[in-house]
PDB file of N, CA and C in Angstrom:
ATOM      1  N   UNK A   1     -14.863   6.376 118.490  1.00  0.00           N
ATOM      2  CA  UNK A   1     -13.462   6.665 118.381  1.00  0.00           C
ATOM      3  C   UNK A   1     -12.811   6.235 119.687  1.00  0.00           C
ATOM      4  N   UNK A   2     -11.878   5.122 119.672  1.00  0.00           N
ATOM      5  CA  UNK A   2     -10.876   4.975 120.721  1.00  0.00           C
ATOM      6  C   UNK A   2      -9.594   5.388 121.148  1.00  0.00           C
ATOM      7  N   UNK A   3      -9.347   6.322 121.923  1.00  0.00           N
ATOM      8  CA  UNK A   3      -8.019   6.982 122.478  1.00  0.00           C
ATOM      9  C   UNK A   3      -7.738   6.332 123.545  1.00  0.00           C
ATOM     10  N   UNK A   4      -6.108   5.772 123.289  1.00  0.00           N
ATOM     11  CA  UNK A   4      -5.627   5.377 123.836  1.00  0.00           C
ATOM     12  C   UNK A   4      -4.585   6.464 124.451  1.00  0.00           C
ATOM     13  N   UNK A   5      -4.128   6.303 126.053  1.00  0.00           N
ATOM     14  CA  UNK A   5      -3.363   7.693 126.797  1.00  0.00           C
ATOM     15  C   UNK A   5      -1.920   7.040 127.213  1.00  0.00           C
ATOM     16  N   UNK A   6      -0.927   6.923 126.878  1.00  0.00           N
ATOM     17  CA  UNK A   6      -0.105   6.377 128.119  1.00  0.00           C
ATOM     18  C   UNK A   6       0.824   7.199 128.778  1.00  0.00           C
ATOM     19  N   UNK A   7       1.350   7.150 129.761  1.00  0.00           N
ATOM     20  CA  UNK A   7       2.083   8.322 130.325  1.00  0.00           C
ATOM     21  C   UNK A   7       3.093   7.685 131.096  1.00  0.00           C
ATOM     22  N   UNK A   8       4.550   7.720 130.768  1.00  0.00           N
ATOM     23  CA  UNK A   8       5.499   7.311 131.346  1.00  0.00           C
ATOM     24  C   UNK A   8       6.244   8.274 132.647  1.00  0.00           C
ATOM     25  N   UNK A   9       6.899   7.679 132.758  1.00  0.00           N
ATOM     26  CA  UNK A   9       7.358   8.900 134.058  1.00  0.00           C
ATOM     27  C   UNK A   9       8.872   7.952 133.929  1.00  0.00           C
ATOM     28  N   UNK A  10       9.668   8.472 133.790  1.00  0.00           N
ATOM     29  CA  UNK A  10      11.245   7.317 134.204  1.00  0.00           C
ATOM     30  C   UNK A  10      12.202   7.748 135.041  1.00  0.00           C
ATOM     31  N   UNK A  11      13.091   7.476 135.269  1.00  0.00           N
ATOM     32  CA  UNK A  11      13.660   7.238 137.023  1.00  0.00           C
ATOM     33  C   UNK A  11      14.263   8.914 136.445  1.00  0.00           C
ATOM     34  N   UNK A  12      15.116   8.741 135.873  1.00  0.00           N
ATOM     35  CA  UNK A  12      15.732  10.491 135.870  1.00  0.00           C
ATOM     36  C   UNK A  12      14.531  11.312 135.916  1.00  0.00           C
ATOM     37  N   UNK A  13      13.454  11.294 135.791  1.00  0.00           N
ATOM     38  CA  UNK A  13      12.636  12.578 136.283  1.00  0.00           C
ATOM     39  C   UNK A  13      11.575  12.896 134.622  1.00  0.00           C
ATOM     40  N   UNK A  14      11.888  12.556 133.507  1.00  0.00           N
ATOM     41  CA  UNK A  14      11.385  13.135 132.070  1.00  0.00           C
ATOM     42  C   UNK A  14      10.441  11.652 132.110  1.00  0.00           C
ATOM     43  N   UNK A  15       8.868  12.605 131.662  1.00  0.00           N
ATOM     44  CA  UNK A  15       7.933  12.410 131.243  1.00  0.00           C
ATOM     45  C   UNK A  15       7.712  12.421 129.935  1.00  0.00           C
ATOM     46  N   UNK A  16       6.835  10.977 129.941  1.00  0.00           N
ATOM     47  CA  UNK A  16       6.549  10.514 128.004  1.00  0.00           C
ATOM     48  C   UNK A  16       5.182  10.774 127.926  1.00  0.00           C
ATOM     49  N   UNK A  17       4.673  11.410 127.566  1.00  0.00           N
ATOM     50  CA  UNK A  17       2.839  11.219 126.740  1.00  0.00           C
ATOM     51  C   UNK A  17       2.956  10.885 125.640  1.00  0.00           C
ATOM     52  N   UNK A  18       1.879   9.987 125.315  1.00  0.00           N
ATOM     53  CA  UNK A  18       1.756   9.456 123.867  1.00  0.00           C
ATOM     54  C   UNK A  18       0.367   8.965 124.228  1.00  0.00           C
ATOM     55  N   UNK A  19      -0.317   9.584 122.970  1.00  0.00           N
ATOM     56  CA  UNK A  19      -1.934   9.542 123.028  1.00  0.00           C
ATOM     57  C   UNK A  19      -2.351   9.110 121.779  1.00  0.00           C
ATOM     58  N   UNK A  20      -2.857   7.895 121.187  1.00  0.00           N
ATOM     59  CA  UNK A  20      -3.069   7.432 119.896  1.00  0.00           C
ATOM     60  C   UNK A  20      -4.416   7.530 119.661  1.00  0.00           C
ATOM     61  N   UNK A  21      -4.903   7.271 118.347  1.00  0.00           N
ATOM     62  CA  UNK A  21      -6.136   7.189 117.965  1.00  0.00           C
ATOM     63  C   UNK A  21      -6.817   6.324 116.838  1.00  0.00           C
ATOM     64  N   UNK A  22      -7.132   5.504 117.440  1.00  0.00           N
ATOM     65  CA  UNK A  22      -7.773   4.413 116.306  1.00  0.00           C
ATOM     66  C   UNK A  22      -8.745   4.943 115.010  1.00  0.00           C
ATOM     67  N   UNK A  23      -8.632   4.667 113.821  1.00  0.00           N
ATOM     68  CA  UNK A  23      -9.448   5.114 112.835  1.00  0.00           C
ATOM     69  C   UNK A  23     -11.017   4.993 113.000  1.00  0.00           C
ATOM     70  N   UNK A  24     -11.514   5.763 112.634  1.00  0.00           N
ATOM     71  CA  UNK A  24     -13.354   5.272 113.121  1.00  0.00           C
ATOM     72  C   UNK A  24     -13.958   4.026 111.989  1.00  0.00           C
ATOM     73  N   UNK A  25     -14.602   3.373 112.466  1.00  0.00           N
ATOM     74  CA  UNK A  25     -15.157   2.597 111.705  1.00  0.00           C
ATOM     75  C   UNK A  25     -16.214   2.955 110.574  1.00  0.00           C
ATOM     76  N   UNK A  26     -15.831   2.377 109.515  1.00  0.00           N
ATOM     77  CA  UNK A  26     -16.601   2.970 108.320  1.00  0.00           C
ATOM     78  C   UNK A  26     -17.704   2.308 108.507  1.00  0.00           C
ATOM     79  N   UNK A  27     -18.527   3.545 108.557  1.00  0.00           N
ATOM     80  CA  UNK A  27     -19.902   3.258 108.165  1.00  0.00           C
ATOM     81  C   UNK A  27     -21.219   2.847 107.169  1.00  0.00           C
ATOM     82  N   UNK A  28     -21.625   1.886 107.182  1.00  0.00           N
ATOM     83  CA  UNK A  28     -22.164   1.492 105.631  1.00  0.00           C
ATOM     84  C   UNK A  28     -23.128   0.405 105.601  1.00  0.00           C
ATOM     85  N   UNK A  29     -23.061  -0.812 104.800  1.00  0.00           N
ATOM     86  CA  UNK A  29     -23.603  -1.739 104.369  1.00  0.00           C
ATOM     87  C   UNK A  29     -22.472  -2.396 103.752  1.00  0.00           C
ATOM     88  N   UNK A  30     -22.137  -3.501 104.635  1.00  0.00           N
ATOM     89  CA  UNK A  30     -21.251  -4.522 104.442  1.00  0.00           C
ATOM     90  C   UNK A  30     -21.726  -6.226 103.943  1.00  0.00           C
ATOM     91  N   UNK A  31     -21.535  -6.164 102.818  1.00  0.00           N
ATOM     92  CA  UNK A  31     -22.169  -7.737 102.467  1.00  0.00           C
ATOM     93  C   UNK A  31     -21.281  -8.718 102.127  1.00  0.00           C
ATOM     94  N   UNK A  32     -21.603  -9.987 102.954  1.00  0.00           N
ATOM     95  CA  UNK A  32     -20.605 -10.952 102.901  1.00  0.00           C
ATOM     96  C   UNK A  32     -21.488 -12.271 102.546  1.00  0.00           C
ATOM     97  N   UNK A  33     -20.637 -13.615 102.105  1.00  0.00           N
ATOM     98  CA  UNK A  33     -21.266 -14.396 101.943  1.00  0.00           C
ATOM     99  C   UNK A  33     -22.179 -15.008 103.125  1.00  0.00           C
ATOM    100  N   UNK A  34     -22.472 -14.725 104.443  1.00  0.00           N
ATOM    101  CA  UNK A  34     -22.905 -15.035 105.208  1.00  0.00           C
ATOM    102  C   UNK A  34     -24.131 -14.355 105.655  1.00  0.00           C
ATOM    103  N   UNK A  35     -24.285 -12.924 105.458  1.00  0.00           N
ATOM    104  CA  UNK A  35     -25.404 -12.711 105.122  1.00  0.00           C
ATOM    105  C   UNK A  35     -24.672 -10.977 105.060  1.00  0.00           C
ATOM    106  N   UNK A  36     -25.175  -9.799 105.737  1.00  0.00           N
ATOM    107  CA  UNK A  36     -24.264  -8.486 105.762  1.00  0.00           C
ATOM    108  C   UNK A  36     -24.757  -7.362 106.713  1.00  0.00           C
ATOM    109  N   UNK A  37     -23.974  -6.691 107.170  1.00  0.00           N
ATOM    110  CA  UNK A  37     -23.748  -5.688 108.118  1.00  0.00           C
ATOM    111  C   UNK A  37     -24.379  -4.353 108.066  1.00  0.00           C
ATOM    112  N   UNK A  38     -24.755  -4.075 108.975  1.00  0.00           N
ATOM    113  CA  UNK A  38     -25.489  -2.673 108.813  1.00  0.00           C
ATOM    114  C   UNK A  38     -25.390  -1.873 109.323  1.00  0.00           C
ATOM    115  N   UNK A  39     -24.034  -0.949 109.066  1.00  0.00           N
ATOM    116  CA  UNK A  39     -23.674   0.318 110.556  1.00  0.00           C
ATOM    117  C   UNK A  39     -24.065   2.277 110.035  1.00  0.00           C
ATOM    118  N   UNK A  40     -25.220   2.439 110.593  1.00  0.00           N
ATOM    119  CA  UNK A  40     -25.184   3.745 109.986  1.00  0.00           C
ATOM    120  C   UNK A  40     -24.845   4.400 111.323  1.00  0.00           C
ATOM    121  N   UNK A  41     -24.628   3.948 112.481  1.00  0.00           N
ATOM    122  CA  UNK A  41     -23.770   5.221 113.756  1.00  0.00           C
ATOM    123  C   UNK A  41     -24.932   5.448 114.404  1.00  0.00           C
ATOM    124  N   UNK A  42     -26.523   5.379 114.131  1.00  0.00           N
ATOM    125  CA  UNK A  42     -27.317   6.069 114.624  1.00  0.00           C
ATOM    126  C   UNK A  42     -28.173   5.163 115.562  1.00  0.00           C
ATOM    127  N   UNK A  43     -28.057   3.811 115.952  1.00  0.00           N
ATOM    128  CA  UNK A  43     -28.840   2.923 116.466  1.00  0.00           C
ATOM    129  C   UNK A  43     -29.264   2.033 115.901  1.00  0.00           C
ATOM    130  N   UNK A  44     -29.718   0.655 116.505  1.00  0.00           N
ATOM    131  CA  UNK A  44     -30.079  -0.439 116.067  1.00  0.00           C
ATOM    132  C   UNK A  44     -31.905   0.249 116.041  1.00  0.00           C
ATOM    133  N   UNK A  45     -32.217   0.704 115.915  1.00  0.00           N
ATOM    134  CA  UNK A  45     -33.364   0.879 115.531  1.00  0.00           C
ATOM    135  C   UNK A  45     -33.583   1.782 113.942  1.00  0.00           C
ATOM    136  N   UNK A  46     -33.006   2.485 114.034  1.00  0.00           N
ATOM    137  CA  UNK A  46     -32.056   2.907 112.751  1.00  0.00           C
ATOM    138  C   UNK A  46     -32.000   2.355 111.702  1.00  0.00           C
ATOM    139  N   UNK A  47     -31.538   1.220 112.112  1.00  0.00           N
ATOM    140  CA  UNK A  47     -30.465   0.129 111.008  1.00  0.00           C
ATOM    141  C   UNK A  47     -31.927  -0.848 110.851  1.00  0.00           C
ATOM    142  N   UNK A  48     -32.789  -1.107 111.755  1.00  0.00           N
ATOM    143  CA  UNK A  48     -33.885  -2.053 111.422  1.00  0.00           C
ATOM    144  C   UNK A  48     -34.802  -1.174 110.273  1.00  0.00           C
ATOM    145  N   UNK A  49     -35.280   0.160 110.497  1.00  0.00           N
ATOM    146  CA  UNK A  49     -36.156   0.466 109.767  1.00  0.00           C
ATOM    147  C   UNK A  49     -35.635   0.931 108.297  1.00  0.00           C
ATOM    148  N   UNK A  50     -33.949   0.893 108.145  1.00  0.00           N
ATOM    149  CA  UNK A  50     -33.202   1.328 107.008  1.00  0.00           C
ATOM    150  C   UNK A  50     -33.584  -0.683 106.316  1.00  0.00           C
ATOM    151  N   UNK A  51     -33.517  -1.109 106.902  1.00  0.00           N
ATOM    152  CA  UNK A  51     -33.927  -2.585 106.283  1.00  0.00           C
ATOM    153  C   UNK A  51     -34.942  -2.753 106.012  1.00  0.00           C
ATOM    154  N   UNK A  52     -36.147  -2.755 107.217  1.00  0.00           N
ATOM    155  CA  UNK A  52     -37.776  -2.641 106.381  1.00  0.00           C
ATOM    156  C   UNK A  52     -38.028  -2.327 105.079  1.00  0.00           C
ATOM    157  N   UNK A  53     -37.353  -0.425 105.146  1.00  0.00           N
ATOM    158  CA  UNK A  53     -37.241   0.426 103.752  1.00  0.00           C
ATOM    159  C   UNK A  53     -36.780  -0.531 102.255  1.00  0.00           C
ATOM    160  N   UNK A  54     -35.855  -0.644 102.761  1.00  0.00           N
ATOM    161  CA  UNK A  54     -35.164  -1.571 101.780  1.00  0.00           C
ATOM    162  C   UNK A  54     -35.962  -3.150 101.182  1.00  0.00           C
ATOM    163  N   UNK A  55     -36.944  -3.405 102.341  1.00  0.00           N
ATOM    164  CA  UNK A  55     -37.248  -5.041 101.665  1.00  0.00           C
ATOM    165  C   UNK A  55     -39.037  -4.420 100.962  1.00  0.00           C
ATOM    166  N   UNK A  56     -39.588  -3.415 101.259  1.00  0.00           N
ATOM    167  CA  UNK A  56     -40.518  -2.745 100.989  1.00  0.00           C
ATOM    168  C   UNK A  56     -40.666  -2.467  99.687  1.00  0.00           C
ATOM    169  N   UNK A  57     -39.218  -1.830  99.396  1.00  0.00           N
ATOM    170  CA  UNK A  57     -38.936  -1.575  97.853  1.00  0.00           C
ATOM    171  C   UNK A  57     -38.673  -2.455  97.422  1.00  0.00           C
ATOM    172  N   UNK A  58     -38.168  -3.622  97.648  1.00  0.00           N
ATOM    173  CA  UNK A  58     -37.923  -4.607  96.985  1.00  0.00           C
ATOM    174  C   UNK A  58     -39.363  -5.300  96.354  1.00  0.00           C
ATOM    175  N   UNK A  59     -39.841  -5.247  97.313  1.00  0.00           N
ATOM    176  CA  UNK A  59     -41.292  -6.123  97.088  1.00  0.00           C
ATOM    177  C   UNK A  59     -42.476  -5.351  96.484  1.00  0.00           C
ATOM    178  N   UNK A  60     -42.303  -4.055  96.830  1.00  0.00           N
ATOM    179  CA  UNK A  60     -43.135  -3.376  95.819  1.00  0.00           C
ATOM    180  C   UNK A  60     -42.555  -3.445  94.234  1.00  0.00           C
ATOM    181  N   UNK A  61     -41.319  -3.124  93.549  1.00  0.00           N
ATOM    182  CA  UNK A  61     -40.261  -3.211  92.654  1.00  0.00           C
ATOM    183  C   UNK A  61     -40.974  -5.071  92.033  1.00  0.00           C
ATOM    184  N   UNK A  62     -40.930  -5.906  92.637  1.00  0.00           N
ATOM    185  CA  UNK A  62     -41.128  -7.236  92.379  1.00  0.00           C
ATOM    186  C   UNK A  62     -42.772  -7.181  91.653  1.00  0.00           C
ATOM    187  N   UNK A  63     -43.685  -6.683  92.539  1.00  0.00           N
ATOM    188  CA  UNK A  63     -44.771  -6.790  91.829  1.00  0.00           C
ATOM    189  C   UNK A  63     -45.312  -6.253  90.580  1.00  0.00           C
ATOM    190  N   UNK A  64     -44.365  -4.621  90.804  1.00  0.00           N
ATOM    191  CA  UNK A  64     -44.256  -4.161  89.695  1.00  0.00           C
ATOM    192  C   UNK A  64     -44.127  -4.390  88.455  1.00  0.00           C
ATOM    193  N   UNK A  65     -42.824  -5.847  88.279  1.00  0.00           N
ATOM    194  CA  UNK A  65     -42.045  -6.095  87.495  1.00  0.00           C
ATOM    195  C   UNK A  65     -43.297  -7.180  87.201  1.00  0.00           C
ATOM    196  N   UNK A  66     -43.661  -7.919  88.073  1.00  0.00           N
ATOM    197  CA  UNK A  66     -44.429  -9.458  87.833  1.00  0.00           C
ATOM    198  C   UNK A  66     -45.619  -8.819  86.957  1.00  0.00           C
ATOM    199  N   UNK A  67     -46.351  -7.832  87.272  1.00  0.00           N
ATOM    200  CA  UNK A  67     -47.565  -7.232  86.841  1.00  0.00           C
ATOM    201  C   UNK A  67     -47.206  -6.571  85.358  1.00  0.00           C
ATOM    202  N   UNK A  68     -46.574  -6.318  85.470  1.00  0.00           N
ATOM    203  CA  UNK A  68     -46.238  -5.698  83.774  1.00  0.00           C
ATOM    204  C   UNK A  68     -46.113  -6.318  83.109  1.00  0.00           C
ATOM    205  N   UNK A  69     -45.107  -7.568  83.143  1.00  0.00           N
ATOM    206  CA  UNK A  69     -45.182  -8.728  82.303  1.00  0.00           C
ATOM    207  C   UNK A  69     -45.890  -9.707  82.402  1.00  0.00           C
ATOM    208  N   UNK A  70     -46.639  -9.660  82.894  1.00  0.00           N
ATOM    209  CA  UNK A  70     -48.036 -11.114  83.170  1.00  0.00           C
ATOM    210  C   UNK A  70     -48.551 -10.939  81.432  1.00  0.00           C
ATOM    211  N   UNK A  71     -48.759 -12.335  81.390  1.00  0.00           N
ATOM    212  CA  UNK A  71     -49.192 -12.408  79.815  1.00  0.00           C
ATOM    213  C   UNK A  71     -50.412 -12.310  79.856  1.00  0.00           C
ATOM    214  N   UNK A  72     -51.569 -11.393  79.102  1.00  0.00           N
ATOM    215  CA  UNK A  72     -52.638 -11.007  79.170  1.00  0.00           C
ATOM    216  C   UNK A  72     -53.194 -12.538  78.561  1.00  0.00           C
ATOM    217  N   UNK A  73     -54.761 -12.820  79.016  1.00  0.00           N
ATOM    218  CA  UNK A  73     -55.377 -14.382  78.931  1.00  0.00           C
ATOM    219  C   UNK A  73     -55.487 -14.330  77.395  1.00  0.00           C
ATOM    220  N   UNK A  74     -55.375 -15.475  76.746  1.00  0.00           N
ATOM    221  CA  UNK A  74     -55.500 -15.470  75.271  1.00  0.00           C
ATOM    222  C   UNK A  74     -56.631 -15.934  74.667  1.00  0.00           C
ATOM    223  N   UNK A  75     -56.900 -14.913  73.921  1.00  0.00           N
ATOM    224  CA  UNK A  75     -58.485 -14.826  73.372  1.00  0.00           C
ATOM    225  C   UNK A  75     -58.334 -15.530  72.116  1.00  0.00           C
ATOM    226  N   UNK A  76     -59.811 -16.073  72.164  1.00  0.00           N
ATOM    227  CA  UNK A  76     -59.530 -17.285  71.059  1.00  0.00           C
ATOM    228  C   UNK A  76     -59.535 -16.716  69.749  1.00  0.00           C
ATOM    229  N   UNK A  77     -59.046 -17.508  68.556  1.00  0.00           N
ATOM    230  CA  UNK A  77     -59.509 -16.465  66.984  1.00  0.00           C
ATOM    231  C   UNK A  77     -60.599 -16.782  66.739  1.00  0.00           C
ATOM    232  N   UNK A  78     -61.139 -15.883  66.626  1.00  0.00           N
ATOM    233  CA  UNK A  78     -62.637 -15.819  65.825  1.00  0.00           C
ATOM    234  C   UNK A  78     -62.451 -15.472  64.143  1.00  0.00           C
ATOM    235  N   UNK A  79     -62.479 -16.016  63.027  1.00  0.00           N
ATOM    236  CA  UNK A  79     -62.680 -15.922  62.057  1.00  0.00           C
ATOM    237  C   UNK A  79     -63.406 -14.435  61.523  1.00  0.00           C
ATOM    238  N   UNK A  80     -63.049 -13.698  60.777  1.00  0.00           N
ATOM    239  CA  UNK A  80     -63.831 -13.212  60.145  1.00  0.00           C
ATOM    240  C   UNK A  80     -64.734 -13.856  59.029  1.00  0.00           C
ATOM    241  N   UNK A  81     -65.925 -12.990  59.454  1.00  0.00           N
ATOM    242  CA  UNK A  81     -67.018 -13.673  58.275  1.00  0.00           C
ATOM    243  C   UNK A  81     -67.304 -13.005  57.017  1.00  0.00           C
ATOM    244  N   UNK A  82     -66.782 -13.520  56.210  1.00  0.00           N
ATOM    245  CA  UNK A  82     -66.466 -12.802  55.094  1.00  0.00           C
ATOM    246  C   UNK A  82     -67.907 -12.185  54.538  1.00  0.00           C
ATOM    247  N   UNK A  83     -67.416 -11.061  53.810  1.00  0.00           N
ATOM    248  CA  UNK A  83     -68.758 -10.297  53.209  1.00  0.00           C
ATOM    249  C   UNK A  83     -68.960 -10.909  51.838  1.00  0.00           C
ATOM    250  N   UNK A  84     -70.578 -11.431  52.076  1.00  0.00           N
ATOM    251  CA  UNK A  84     -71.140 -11.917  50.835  1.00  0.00           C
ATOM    252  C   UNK A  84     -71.478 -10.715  50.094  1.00  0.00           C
ATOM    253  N   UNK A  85     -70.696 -10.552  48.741  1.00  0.00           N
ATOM    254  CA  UNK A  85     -71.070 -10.133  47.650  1.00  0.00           C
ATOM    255  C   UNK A  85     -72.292 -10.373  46.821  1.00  0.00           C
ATOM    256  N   UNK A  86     -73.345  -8.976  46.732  1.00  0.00           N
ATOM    257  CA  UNK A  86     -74.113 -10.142  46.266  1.00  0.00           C
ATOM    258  C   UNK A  86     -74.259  -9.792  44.631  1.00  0.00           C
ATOM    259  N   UNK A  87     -74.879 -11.099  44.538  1.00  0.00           N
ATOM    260  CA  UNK A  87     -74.906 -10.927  42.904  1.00  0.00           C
ATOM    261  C   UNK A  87     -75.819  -9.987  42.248  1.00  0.00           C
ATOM    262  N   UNK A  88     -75.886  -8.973  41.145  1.00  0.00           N
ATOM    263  CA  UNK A  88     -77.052  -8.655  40.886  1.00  0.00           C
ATOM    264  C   UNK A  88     -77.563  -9.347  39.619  1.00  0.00           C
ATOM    265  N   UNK A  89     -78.747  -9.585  40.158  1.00  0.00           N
ATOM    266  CA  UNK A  89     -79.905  -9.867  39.152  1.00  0.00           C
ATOM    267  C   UNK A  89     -79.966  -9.699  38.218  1.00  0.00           C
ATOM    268  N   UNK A  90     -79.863 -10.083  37.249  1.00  0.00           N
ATOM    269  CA  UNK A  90     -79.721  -9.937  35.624  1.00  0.00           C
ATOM    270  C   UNK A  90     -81.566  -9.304  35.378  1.00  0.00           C
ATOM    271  N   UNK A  91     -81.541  -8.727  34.889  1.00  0.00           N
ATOM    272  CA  UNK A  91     -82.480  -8.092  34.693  1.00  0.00           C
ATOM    273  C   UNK A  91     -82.917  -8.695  33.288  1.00  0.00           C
ATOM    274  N   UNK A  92     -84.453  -9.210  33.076  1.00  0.00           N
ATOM    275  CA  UNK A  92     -84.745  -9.914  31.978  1.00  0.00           C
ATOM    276  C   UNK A  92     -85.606  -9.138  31.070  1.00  0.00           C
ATOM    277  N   UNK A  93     -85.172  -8.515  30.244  1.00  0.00           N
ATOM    278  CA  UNK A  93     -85.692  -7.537  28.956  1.00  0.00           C
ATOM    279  C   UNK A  93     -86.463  -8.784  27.823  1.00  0.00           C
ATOM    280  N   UNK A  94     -87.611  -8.458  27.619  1.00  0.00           N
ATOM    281  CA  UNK A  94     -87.744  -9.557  26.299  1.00  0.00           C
ATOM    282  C   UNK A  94     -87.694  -8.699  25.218  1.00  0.00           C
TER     283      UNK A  94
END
C-alpha cells in the first residue's frame, strides 16, 4: 500500500494536509498472451512452489488421462471350434 503525505503551509499562516492512498494490488494469477503473472503477497518463493504444485497436477492429471485411454493390445480372433455332434450308430437288429 502506497501513501502519499503532502503538507502545504501558505503565506497567510493556514495549513493543507492531504494524505492519499493508492488501491492495493490485486492479488492472483494473471494470464496474458505472453505468458502470466503470479502475485499471492507472500514471496517469490511462494509463487515458485504455487507453480511446481500446479505443473505436478498437470502432469500427474495427463498420465492419468493417457493411461485410461490407451487402447488395450488386440488379440487376435480365434475361431471357435465347433462341437462335433456325433452321430449315433444305428443299431443293426436282424
Amino acid at each position: 500500500m502506497a501513501d502519499t503525505k503532502t503538507i502545504t503551509v501558505e503565506e497567510d499562516g493556514a495549513l493543507t494536509i492531504e494524505q492519499t492512498t493508492q488501491a492495493n494490488e490485486i492479488e492472483g494469477v494473471e494470464v496474458s498472451g505472453s505468458g502470466f503473472k503470479l502475485n499471492t503477497g507472500m514471496g517469490w518463493g511462494v509463487d515458485v512452489a504455487v507453480v511446481l504444485v500446479v505443473v505436478a497436477c498437470l502432469y500427474i492429471g495427463k498420465k492419468y488421462i493417457d493411461k485410461r485411454f490407451t487402447k488395450e493390445e488386440v488379440k487376435p480372433v480365434v475361431k471357435k471350434k465347433k462341437s462335433r455332434i456325433k452321430k449315433r450308430k444305428k443299431s443293426k437288429k436282424a
